[in-house]
Structures are given as C-alpha cells and as structure tokens.
PDB file of N, CA and C in Angstrom:
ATOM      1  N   UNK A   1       0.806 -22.468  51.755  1.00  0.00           N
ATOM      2  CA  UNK A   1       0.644 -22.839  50.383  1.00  0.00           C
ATOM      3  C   UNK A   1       1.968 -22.594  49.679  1.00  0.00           C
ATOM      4  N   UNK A   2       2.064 -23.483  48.875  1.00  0.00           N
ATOM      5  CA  UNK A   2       3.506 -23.485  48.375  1.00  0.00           C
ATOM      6  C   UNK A   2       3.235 -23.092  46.524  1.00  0.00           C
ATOM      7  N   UNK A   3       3.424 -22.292  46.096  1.00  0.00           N
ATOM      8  CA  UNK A   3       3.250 -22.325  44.448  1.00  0.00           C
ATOM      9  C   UNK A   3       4.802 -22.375  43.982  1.00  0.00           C
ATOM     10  N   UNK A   4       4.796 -23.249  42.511  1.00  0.00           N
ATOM     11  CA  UNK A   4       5.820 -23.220  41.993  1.00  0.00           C
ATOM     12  C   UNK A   4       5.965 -23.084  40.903  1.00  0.00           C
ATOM     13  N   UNK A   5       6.998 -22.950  39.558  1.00  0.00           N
ATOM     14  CA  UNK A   5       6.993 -22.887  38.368  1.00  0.00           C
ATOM     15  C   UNK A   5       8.399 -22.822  38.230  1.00  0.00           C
ATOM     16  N   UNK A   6       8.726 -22.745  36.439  1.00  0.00           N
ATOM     17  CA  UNK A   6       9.624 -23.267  36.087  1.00  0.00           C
ATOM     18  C   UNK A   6      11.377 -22.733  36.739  1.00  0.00           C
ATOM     19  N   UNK A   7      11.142 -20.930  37.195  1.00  0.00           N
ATOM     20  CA  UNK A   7      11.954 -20.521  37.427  1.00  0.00           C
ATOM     21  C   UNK A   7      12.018 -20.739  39.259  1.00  0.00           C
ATOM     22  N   UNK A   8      11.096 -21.176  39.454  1.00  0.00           N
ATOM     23  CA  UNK A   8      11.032 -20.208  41.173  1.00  0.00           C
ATOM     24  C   UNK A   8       9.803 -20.530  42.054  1.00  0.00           C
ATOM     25  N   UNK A   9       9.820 -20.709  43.600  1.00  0.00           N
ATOM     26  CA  UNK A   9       8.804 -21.319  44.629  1.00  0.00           C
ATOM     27  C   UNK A   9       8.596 -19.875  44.906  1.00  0.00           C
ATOM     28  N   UNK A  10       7.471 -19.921  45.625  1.00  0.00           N
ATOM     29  CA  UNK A  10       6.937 -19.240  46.394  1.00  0.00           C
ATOM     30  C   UNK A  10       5.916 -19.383  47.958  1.00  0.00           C
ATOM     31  N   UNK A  11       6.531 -19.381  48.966  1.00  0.00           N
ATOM     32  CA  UNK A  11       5.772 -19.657  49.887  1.00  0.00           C
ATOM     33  C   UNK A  11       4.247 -18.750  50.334  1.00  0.00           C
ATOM     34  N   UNK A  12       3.298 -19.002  50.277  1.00  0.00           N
ATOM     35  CA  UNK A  12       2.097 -18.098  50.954  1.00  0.00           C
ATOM     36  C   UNK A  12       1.727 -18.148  52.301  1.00  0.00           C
ATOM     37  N   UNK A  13       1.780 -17.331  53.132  1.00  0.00           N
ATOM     38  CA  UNK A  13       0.952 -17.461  54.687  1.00  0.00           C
ATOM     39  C   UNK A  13      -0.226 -17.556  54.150  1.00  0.00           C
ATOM     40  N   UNK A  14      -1.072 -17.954  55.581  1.00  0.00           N
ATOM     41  CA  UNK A  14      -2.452 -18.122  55.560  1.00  0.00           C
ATOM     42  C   UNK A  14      -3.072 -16.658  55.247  1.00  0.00           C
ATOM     43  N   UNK A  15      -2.940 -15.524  55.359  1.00  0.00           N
ATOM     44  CA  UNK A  15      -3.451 -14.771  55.926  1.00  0.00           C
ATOM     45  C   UNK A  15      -3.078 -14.274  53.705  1.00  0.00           C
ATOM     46  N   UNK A  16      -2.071 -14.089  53.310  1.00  0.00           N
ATOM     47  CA  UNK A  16      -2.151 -14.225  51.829  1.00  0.00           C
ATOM     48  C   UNK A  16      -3.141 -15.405  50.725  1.00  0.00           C
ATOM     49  N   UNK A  17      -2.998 -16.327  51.400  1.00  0.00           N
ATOM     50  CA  UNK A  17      -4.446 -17.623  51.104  1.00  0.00           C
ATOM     51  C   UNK A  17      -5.683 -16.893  51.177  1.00  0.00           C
ATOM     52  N   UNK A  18      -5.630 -16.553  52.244  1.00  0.00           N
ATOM     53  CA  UNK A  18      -7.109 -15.764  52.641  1.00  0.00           C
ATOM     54  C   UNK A  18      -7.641 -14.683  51.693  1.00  0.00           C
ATOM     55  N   UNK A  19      -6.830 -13.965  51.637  1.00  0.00           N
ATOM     56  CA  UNK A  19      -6.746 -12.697  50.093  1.00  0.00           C
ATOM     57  C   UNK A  19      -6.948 -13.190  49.100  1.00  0.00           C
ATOM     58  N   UNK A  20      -6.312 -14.301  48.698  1.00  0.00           N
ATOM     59  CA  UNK A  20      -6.464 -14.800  47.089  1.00  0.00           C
ATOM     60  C   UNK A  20      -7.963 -15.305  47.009  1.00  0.00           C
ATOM     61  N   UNK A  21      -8.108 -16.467  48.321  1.00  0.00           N
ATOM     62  CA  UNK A  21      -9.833 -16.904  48.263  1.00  0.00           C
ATOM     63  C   UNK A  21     -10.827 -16.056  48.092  1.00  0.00           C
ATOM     64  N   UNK A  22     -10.509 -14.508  48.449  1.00  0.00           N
ATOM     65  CA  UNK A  22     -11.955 -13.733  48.578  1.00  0.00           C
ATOM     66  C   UNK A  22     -11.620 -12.997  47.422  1.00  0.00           C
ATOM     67  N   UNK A  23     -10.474 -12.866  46.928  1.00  0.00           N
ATOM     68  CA  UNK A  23     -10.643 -12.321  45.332  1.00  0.00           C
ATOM     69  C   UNK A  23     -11.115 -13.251  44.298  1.00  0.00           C
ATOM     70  N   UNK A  24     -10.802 -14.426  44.836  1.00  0.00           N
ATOM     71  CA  UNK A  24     -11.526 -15.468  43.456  1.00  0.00           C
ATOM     72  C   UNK A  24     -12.796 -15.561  43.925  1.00  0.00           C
ATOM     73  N   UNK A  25     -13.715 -15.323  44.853  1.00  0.00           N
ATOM     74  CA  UNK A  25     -15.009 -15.687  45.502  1.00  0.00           C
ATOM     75  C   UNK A  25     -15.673 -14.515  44.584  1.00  0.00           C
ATOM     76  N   UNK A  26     -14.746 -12.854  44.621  1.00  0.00           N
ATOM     77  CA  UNK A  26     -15.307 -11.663  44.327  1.00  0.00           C
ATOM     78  C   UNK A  26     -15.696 -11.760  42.842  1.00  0.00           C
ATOM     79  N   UNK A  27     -14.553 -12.163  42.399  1.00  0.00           N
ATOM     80  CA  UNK A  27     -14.271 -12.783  40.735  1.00  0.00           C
ATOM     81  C   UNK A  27     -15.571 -13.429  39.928  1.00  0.00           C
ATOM     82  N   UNK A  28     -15.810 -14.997  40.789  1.00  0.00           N
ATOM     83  CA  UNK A  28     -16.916 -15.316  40.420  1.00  0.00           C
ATOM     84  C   UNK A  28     -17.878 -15.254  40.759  1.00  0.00           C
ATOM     85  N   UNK A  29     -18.571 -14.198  41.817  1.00  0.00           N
ATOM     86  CA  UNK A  29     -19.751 -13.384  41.911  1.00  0.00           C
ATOM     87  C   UNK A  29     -20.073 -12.558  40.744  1.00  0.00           C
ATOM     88  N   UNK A  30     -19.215 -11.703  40.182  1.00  0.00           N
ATOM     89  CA  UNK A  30     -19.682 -10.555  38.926  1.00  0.00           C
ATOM     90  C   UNK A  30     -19.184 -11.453  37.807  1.00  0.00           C
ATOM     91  N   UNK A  31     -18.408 -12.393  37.783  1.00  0.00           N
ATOM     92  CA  UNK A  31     -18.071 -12.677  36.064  1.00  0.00           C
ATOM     93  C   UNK A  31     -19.356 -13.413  35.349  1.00  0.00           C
ATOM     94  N   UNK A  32     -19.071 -12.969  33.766  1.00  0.00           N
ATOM     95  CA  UNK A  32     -20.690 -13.262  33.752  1.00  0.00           C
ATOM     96  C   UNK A  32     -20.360 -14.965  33.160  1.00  0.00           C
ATOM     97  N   UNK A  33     -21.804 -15.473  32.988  1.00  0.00           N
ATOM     98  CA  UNK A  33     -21.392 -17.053  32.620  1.00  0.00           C
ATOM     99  C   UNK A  33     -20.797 -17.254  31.250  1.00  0.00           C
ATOM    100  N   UNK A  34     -19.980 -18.363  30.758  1.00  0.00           N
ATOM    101  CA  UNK A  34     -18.863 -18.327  30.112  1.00  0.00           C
ATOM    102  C   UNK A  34     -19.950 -18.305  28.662  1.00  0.00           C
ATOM    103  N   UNK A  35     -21.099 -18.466  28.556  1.00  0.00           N
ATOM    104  CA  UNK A  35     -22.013 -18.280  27.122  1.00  0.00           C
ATOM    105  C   UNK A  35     -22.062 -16.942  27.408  1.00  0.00           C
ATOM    106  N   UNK A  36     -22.166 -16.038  27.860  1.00  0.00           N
ATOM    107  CA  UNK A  36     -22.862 -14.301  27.836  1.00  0.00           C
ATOM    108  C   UNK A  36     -21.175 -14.076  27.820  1.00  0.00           C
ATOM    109  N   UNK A  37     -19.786 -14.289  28.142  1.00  0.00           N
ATOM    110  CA  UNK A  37     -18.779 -13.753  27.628  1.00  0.00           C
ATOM    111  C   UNK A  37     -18.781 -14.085  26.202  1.00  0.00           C
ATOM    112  N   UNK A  38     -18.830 -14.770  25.762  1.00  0.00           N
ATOM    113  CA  UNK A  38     -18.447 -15.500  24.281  1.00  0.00           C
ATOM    114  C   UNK A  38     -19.291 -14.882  23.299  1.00  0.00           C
ATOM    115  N   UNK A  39     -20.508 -14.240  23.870  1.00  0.00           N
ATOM    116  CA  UNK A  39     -21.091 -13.529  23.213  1.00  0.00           C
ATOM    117  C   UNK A  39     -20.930 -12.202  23.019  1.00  0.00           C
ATOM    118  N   UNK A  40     -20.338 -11.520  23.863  1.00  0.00           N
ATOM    119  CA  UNK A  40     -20.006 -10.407  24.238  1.00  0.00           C
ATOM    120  C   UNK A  40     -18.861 -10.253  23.367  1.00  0.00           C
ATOM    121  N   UNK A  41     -18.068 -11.139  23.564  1.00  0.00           N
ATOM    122  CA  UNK A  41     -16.442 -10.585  22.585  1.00  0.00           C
ATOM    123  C   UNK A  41     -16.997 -11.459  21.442  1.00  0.00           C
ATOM    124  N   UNK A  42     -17.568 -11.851  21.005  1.00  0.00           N
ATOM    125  CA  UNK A  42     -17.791 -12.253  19.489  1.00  0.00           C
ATOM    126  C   UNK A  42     -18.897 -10.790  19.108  1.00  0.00           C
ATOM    127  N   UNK A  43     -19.905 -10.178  19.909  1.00  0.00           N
ATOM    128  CA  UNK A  43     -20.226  -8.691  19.612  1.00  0.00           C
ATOM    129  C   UNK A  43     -19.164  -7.755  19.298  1.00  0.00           C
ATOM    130  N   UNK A  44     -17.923  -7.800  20.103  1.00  0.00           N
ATOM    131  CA  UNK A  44     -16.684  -6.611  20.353  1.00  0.00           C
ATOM    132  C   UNK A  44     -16.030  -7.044  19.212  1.00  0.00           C
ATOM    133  N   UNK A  45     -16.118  -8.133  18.892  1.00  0.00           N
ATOM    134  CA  UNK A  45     -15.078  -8.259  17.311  1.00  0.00           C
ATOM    135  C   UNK A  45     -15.713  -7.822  15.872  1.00  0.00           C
ATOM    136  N   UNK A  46     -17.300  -8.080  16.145  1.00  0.00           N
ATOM    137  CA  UNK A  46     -17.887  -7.511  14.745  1.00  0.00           C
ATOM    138  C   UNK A  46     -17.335  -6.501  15.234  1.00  0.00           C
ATOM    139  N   UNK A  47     -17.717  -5.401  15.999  1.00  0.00           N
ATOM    140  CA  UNK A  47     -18.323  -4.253  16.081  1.00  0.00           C
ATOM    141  C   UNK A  47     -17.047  -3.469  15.526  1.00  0.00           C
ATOM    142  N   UNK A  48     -15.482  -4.103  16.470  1.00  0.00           N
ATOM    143  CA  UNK A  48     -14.301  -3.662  15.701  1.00  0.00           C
ATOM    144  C   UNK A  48     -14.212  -3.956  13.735  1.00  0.00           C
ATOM    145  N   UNK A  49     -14.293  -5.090  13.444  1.00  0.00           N
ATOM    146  CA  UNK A  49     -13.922  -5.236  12.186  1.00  0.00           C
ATOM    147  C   UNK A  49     -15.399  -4.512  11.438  1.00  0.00           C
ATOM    148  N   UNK A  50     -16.455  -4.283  12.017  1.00  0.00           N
ATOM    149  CA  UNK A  50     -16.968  -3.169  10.932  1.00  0.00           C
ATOM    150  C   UNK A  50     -16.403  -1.947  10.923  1.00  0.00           C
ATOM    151  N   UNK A  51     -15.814  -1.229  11.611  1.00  0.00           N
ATOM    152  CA  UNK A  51     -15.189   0.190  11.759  1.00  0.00           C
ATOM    153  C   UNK A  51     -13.807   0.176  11.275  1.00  0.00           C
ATOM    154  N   UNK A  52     -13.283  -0.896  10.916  1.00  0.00           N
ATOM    155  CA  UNK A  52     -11.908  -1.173   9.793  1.00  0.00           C
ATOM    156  C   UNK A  52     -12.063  -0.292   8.850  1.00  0.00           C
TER     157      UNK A  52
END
C-alpha cells in the first residue's frame, strides 16, 4: 500500500495493512452509531456551557 500527501509517500507492507484493518474493524465494533454520538456531544456541550 502506498499512502501519499502533500509533503511525502509512504510505503506499507502487508503485514502493517494487516494492523491498520483490525484497528479499523476494532474501531467500528465499539463506536457508537453516528445519531447516539451527536447526541452525546450535543449532551457534553450543554452540560459544559451550564457550568460557565
């Protein structure tokens, strides 16, 4: 796998592929669905700006 950007490439072995796939697999096993986040940090923002 080849990643690139504005400054600089980066080559990946398979065996680094492999790592990234089971952290994004791990990722979206526990993340919660994108309505129960949105709710969650729209809770974390009252909860901050009442304690202002």
């Amino acid at each position: 796998m080849q990643l690139e950007n504005r400054r600089s490439g980066l080559f990946l072995h398979e065996q680094e592929v492999h790592m990234c796939r089971q952290a994004v697999a791990t990722v979206l096993e526990v993340a919660m669905p994108p309505e129960d986040s949105e709710q969650l940090i729209t809770e974390v923002i009252s909860e901050m700006e009442a304690t202002q």
